[in-house]
N, C-alpha and C. Protein backbone atom coordinates (compact mmCIF):
# COMPACT_ATOMS: atom_id res chain seq x y z
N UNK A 1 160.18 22.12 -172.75
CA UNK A 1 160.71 23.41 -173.11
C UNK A 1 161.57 23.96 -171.98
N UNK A 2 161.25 23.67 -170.67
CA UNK A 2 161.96 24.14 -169.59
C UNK A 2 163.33 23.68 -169.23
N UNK A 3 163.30 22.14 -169.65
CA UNK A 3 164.51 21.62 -168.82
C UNK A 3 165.48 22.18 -170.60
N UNK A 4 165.01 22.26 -171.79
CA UNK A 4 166.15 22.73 -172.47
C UNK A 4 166.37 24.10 -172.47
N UNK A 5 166.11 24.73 -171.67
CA UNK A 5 166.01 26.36 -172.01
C UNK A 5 167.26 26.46 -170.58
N UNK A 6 166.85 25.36 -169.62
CA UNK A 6 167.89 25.17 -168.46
C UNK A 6 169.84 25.16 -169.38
N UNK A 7 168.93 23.94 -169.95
CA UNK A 7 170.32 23.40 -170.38
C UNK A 7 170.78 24.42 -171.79
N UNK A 8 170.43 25.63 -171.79
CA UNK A 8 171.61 26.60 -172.55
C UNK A 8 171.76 27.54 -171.52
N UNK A 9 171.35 27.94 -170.35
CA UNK A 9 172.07 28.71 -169.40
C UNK A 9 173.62 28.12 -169.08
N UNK A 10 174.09 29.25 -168.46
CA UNK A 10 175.67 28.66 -168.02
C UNK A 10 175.73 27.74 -167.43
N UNK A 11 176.91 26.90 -167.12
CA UNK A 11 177.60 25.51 -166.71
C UNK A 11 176.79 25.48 -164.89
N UNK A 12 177.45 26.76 -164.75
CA UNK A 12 177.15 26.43 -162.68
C UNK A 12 175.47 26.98 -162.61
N UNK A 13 174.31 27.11 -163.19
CA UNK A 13 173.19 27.37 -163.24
C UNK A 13 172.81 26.13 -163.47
N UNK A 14 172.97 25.87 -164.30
CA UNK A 14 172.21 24.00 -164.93
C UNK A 14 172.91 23.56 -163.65
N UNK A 15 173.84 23.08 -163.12
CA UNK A 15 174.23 22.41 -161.81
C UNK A 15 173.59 22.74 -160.62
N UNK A 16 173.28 24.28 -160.34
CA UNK A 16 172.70 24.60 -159.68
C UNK A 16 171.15 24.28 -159.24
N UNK A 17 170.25 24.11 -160.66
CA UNK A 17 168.75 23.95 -161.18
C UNK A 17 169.02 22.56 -160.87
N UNK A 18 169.60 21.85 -161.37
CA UNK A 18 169.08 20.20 -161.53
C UNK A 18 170.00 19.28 -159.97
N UNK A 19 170.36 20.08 -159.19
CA UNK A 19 170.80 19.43 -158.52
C UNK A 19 169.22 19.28 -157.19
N UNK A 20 168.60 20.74 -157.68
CA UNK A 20 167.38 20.62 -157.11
C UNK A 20 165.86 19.46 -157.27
N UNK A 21 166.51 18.93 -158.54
CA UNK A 21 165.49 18.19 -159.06
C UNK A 21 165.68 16.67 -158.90
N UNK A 22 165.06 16.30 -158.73
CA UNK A 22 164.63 15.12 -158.72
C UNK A 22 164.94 14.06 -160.09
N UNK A 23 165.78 12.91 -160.39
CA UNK A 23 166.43 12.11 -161.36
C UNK A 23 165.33 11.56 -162.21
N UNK A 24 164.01 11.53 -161.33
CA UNK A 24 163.10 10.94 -162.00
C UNK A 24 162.16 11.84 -163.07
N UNK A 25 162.35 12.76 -162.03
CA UNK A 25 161.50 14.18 -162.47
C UNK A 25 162.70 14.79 -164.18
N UNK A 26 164.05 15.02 -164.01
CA UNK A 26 164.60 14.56 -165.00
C UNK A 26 164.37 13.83 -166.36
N UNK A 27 164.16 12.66 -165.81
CA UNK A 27 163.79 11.28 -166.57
C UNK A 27 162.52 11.28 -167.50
N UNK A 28 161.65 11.87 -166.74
CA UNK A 28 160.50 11.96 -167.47
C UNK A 28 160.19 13.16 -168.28
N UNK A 29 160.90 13.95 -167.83
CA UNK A 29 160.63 15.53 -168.99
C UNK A 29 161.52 15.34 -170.27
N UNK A 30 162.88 14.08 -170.12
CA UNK A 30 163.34 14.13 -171.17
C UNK A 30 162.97 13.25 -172.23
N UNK A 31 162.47 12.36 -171.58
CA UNK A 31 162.00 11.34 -172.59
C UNK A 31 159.87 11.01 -172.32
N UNK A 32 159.54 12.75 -172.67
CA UNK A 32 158.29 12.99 -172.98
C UNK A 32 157.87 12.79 -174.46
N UNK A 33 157.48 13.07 -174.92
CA UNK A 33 156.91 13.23 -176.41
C UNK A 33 156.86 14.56 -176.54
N UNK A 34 157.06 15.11 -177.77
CA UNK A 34 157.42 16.54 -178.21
C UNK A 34 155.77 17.10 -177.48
N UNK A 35 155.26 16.92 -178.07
CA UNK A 35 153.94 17.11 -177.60
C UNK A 35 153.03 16.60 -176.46
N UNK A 36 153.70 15.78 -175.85
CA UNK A 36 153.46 15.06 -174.64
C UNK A 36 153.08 15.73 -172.98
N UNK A 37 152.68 15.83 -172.28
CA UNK A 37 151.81 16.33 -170.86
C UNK A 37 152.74 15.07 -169.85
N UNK A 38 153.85 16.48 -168.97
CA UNK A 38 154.20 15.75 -168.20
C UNK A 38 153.50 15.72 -166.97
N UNK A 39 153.90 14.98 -165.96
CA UNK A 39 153.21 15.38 -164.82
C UNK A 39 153.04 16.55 -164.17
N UNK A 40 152.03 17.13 -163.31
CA UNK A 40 152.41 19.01 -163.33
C UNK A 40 153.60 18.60 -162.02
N UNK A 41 153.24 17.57 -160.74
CA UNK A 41 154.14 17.61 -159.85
C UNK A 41 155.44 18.04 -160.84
N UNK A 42 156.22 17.28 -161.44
CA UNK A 42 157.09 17.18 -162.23
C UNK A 42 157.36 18.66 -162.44
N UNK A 43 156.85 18.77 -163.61
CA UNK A 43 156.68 19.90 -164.50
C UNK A 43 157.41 21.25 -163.03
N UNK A 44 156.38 21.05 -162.48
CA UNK A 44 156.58 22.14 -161.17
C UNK A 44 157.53 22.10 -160.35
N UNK A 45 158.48 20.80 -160.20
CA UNK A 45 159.51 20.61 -159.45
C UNK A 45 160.90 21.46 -160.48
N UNK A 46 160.45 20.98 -161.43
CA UNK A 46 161.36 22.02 -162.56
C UNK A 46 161.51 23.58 -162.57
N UNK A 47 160.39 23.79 -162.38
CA UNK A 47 160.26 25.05 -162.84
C UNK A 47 160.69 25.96 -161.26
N UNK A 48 159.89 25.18 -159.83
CA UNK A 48 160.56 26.09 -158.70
C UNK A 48 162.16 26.04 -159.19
N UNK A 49 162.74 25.30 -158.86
CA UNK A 49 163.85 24.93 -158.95
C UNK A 49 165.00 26.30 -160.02
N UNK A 50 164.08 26.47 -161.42
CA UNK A 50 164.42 27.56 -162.04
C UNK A 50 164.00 28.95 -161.26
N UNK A 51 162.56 28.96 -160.65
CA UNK A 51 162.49 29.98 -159.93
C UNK A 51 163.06 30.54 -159.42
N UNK A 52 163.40 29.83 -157.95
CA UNK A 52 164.35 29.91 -156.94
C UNK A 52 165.58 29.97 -157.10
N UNK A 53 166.25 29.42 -158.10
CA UNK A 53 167.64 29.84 -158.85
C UNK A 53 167.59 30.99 -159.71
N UNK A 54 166.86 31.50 -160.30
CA UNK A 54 167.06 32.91 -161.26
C UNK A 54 166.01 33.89 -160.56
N UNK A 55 165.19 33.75 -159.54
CA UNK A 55 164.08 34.60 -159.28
C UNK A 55 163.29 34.94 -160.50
N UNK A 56 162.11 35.70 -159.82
CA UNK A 56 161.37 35.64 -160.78
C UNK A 56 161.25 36.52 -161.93
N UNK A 57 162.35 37.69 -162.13
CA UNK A 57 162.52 38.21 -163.59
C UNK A 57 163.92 36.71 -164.62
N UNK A 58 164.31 36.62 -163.73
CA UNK A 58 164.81 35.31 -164.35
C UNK A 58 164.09 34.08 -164.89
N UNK A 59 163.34 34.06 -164.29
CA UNK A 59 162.01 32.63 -164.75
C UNK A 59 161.35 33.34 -166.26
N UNK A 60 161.04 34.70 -165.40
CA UNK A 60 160.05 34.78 -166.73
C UNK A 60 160.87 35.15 -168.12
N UNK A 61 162.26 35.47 -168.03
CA UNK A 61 162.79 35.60 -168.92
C UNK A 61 162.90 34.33 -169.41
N UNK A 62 163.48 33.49 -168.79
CA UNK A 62 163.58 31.65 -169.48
C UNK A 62 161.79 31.51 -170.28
N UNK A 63 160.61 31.62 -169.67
CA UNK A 63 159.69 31.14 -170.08
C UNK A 63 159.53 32.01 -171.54
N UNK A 64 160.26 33.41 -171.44
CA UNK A 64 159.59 34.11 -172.48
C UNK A 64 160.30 33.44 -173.63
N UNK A 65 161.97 33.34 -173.77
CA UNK A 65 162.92 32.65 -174.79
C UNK A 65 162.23 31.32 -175.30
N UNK A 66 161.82 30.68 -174.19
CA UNK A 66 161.55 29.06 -174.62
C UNK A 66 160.27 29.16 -175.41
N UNK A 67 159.36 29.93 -175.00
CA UNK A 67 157.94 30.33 -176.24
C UNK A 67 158.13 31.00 -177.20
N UNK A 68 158.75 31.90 -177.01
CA UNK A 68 158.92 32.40 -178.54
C UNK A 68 159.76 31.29 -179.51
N UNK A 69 160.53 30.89 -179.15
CA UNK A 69 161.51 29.55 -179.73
C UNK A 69 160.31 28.46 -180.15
N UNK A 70 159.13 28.02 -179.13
CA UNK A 70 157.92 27.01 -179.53
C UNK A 70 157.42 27.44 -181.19
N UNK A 71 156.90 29.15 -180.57
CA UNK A 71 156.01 29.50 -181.53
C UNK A 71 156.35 29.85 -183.33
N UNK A 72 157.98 30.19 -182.74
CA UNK A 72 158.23 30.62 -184.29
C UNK A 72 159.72 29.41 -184.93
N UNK A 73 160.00 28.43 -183.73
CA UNK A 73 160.42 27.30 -184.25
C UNK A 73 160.08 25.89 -184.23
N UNK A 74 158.87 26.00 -183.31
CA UNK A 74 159.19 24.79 -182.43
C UNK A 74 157.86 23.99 -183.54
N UNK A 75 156.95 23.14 -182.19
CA UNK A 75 156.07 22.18 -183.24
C UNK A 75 154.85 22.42 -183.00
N UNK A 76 154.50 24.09 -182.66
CA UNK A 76 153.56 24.84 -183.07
C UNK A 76 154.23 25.77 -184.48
N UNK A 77 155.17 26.09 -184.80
CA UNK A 77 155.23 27.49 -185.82
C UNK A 77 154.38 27.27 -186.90
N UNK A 78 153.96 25.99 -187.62
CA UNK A 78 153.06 26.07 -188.62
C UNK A 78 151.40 26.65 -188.03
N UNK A 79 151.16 26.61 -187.06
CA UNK A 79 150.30 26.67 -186.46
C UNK A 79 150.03 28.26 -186.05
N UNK A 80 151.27 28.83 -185.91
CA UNK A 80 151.61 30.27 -185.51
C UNK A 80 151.43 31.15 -186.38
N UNK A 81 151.77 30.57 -187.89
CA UNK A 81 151.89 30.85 -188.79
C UNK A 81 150.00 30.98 -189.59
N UNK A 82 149.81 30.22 -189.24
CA UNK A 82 148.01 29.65 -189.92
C UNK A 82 147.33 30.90 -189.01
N UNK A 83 147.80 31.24 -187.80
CA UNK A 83 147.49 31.90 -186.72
C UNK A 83 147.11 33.75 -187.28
N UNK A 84 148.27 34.03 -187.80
CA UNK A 84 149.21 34.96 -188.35
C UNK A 84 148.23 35.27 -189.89
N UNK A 85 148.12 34.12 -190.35
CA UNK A 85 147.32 34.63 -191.64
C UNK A 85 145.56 34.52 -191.64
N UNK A 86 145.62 34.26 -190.14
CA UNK A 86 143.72 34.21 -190.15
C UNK A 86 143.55 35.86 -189.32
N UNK A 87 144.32 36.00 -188.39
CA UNK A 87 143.88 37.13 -187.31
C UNK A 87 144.83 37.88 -187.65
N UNK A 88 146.02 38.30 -188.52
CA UNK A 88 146.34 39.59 -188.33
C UNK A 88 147.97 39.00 -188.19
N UNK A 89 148.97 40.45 -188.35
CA UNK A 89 150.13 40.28 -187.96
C UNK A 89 150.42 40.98 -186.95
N UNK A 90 149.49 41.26 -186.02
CA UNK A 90 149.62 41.95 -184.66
C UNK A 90 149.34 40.75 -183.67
N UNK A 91 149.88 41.39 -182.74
CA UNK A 91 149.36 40.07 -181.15
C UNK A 91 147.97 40.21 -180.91
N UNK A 92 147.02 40.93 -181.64
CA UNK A 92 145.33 41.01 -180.86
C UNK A 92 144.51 40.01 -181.14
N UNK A 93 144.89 39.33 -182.43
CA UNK A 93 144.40 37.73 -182.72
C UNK A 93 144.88 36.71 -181.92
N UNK A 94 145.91 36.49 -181.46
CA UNK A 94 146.25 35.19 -180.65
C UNK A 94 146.49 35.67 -179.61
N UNK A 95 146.08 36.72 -178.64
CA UNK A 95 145.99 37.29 -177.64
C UNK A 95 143.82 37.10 -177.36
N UNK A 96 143.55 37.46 -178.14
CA UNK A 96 142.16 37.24 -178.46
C UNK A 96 141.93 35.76 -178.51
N UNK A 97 142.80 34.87 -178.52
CA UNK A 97 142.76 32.81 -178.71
C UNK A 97 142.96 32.63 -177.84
N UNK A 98 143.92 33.36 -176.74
CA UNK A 98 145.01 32.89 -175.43
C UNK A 98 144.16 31.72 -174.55
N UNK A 99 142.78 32.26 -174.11
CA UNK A 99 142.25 31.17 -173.45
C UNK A 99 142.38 29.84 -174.18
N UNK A 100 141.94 29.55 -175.27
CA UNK A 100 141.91 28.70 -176.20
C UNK A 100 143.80 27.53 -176.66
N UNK A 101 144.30 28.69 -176.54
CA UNK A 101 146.19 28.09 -176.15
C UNK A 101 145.96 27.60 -174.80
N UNK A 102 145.92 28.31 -173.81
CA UNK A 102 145.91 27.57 -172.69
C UNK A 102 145.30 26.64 -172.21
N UNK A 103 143.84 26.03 -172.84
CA UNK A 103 143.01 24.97 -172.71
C UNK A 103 143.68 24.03 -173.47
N UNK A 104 144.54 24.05 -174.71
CA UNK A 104 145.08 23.01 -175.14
C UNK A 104 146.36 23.03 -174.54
N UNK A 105 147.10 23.51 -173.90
CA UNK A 105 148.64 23.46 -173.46
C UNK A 105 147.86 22.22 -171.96
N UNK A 106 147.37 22.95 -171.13
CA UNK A 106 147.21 22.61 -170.15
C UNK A 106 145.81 21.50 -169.45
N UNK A 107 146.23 21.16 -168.20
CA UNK A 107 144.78 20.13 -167.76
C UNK A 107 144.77 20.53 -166.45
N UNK A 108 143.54 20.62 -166.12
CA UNK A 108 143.29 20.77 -164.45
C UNK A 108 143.93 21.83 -163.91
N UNK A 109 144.06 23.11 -164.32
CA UNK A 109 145.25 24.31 -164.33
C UNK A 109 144.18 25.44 -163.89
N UNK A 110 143.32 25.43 -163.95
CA UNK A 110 142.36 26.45 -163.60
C UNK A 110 141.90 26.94 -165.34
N UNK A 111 141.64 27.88 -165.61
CA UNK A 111 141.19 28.55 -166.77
C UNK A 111 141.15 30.14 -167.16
N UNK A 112 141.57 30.36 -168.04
CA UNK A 112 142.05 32.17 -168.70
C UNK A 112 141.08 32.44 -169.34
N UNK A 113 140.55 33.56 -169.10
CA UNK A 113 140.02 34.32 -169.53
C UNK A 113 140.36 35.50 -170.24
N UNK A 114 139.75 35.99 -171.40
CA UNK A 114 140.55 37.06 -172.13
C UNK A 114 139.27 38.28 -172.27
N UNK A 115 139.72 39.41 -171.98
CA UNK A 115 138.82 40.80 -172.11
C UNK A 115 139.67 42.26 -172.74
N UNK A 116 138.88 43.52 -172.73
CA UNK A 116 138.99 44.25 -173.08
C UNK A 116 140.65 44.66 -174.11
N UNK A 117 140.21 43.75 -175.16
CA UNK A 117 141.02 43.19 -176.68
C UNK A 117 141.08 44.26 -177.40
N UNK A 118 141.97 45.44 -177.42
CA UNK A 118 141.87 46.00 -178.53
C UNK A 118 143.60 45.90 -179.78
N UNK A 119 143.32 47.00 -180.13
CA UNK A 119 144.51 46.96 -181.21
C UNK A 119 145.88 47.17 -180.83
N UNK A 120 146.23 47.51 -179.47
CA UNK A 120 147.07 47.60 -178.98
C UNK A 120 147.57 47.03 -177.40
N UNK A 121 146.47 46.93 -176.73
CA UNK A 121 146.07 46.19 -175.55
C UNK A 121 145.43 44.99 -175.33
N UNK A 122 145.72 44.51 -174.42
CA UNK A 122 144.56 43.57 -173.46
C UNK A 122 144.71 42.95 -172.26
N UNK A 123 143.85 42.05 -171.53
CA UNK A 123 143.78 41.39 -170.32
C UNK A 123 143.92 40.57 -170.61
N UNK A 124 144.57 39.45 -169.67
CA UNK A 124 143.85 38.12 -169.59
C UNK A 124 144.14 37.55 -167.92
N UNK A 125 143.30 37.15 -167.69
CA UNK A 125 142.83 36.35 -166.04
C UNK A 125 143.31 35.19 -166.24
N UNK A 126 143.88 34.48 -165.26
CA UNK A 126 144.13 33.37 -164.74
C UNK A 126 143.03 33.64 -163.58
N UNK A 127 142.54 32.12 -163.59
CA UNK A 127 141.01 32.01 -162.47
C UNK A 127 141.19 30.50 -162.29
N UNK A 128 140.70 30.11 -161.02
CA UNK A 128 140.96 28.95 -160.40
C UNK A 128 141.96 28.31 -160.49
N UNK A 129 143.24 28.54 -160.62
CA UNK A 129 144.71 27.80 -160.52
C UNK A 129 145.13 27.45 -159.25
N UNK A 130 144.89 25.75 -159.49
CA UNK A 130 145.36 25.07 -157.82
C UNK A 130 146.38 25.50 -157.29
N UNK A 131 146.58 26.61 -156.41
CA UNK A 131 147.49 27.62 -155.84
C UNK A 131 147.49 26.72 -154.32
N UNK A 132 146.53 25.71 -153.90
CA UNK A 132 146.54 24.72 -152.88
C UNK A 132 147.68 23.55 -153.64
N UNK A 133 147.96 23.45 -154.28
CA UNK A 133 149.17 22.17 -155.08
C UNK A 133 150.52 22.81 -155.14
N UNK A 134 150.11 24.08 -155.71
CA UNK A 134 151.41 24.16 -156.24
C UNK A 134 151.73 25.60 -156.44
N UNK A 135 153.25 25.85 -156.57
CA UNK A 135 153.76 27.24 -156.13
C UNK A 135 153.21 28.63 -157.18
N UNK A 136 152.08 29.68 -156.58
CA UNK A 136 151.49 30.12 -157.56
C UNK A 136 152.56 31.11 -158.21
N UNK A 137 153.18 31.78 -157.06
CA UNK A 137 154.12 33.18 -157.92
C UNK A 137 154.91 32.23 -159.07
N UNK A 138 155.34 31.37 -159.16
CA UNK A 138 156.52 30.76 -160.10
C UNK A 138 155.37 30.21 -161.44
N UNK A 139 154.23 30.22 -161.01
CA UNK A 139 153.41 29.72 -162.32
C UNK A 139 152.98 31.03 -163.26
N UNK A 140 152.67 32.11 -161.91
CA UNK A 140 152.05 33.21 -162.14
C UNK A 140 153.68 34.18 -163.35
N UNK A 141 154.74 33.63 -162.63
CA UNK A 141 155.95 34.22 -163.86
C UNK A 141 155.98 33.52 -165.42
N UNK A 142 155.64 32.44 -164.94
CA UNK A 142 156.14 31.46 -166.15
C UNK A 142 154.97 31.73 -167.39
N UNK A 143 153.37 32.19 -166.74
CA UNK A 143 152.59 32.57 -167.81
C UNK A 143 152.96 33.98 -168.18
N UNK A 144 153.58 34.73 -167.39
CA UNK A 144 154.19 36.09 -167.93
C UNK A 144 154.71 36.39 -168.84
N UNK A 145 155.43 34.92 -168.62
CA UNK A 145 156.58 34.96 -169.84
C UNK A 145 156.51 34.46 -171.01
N UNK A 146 155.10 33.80 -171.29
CA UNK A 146 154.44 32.91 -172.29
C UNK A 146 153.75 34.20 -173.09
N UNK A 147 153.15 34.86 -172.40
CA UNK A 147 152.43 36.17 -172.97
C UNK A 147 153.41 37.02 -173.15
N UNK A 148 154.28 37.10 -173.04
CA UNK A 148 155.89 38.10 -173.38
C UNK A 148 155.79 37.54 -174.74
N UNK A 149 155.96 36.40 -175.11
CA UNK A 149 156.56 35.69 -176.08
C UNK A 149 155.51 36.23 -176.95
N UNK A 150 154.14 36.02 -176.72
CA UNK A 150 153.49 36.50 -178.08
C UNK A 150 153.86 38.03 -178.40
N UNK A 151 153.72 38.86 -177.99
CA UNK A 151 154.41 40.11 -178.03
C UNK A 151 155.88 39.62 -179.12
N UNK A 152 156.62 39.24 -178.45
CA UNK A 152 157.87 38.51 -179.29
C UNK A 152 157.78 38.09 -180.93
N UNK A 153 156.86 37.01 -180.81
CA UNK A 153 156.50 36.40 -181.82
C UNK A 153 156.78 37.05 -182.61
N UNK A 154 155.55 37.99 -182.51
CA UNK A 154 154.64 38.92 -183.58
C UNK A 154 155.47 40.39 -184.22
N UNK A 155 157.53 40.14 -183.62
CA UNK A 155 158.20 41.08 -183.72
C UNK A 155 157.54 42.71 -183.42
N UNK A 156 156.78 42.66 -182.00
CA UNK A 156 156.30 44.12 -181.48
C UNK A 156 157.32 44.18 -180.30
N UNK A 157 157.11 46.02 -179.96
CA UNK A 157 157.49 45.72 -178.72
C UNK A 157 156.27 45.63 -177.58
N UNK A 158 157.07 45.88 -176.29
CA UNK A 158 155.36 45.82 -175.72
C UNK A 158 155.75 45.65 -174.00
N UNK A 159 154.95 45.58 -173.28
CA UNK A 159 155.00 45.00 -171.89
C UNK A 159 153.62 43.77 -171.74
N UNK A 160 154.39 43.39 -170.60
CA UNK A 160 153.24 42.46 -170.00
C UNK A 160 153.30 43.01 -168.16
N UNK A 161 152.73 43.17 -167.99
CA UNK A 161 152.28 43.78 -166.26
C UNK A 161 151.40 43.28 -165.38
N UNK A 162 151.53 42.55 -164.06
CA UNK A 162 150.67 42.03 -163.36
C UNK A 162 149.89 43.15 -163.04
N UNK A 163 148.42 43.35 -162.83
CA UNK A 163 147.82 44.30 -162.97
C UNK A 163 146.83 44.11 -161.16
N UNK A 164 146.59 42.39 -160.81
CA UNK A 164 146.21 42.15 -159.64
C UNK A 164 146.69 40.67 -159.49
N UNK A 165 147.15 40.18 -157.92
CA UNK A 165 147.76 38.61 -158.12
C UNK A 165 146.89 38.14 -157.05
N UNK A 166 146.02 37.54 -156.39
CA UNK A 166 145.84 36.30 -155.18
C UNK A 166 145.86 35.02 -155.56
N UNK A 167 147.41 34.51 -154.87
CA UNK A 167 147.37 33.55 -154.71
C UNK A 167 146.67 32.68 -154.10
N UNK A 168 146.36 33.08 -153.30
CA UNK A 168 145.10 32.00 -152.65
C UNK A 168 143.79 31.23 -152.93
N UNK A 169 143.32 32.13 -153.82
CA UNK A 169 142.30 32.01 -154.95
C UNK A 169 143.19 31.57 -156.39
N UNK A 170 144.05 31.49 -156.71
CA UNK A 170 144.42 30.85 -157.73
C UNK A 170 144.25 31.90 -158.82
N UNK A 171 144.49 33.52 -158.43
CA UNK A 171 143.82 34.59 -159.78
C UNK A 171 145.13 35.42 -160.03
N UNK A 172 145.61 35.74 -161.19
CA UNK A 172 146.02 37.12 -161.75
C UNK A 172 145.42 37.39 -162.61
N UNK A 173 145.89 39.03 -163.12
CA UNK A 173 145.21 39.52 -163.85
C UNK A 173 146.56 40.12 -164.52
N UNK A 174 146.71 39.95 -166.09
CA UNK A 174 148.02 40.32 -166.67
C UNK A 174 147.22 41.82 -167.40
N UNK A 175 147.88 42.44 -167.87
CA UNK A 175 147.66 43.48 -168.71
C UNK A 175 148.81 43.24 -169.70
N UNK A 176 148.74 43.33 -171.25
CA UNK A 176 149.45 43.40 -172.15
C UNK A 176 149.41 44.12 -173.13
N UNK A 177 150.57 45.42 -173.53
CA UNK A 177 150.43 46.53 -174.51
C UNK A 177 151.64 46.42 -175.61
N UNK A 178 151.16 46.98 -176.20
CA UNK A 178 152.30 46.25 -177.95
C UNK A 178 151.99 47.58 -178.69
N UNK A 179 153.28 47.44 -179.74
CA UNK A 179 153.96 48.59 -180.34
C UNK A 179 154.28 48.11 -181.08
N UNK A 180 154.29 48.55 -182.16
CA UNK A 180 155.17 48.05 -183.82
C UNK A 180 156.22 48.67 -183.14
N UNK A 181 157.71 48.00 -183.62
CA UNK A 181 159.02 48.51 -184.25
C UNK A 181 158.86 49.35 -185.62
N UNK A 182 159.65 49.98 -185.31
CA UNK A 182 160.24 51.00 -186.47
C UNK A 182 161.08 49.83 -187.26
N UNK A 183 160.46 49.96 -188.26
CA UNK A 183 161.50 48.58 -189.50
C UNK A 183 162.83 48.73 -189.49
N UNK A 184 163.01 50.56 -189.66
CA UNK A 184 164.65 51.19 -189.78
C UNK A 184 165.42 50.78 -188.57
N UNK A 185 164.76 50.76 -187.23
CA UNK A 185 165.49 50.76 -186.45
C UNK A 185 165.58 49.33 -185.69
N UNK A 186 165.02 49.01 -185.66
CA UNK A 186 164.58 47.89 -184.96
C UNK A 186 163.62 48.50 -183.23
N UNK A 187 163.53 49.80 -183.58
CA UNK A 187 163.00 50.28 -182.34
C UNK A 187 161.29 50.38 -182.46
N UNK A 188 160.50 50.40 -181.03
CA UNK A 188 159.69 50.19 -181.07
C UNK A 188 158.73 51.69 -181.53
N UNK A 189 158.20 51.58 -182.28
CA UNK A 189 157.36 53.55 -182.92
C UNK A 189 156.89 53.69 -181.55
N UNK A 190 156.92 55.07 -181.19
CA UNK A 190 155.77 55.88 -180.07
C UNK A 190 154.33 56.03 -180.82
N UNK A 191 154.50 56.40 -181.85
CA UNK A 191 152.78 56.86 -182.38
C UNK A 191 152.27 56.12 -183.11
């Protein structure tokens, strides 16, 4: 999802990103399996690389486009969809799963936790993320932007807000709040 979300940014950005990367590291994200687990080295050489070239409201904007694109095109949407007609057409059902997405997306990543779930809010923890391997702020954006996307999905508006980060311990703590749009407007209702 990363290296194509690269490759629709502008001409001197993709030159910029992949000149950072590694041919092999390349090699293997493109010819993964749709559904396939690349290496995280890999995976992570990609993603600083986007980091450090867009900073990190730039990352998390790439991560948020490329998930919402998974969830409502990609080779989860039937799944998004099954999602959608078991828990609701709000984000508090698959915000309420999130740990459960992230145990199947990921391996050896540490583990999310999800709390105080209501109809408009919630948490979720990142806990034990090898922040000794690998670069935590650029992981800590890229799940920002994954939890943006459900917000997205689910056509709300909303924020996502780091609420506490140690890297050292491998922990954030996101906070996420959602809003219907106004149908007329495409704007998000206050009440």
């Amino acid at each position: 999802m990363v290296l194509s979300e690269v490759r629709l940014l502008p001409a001197v950005d993709i030159d910029a990103i992949l000149a950072q990367v590694s041919t092999e590291t390349v090699h293997a994200i493109e010819h993964a399996a749709v559904v396939g687990m690349v290496p995280m080295h890999q995976h992570m050489e990609l993603c600083d690389a986007v980091f450090a070239h867009l900073g990190d409201d730039g990352h998390t904007a790439l991560w948020r486009r490329g998930a919402v694109d998974i969830l409502t095109n990609g080779y989860v949407q039937k799944l998004f969809q099954l999602t959608r007609r078991l828990f609701g057409a709000t984000p508090k059902g698959l915000v309420q799963k999130f740990d459960h997405v992230y145990d199947f997306s990921t391996r050896g990543l540490g583990h999310v936790a999800v709390d105080s779930v209501g109809d408009d809010h919630g948490r979720v923890w990142l806990r034990n993320w090898p922040a000794d391997q690998f670069n935590m702020p650029c992981f800590r954006s890229g799940l920002q932007g994954s939890l943006w996307a459900v917000i997205d999905a689910f056509e709300f508006d909303g924020e996502v807000a780091v609420l506490d980060e140690d890297a050292a311990r491998g922990e954030v703590m996101y906070e996420l709040r959602w809003r219907a749009r106004d149908p007329a407007s495409g704007l998000a209702t206050t009440g």
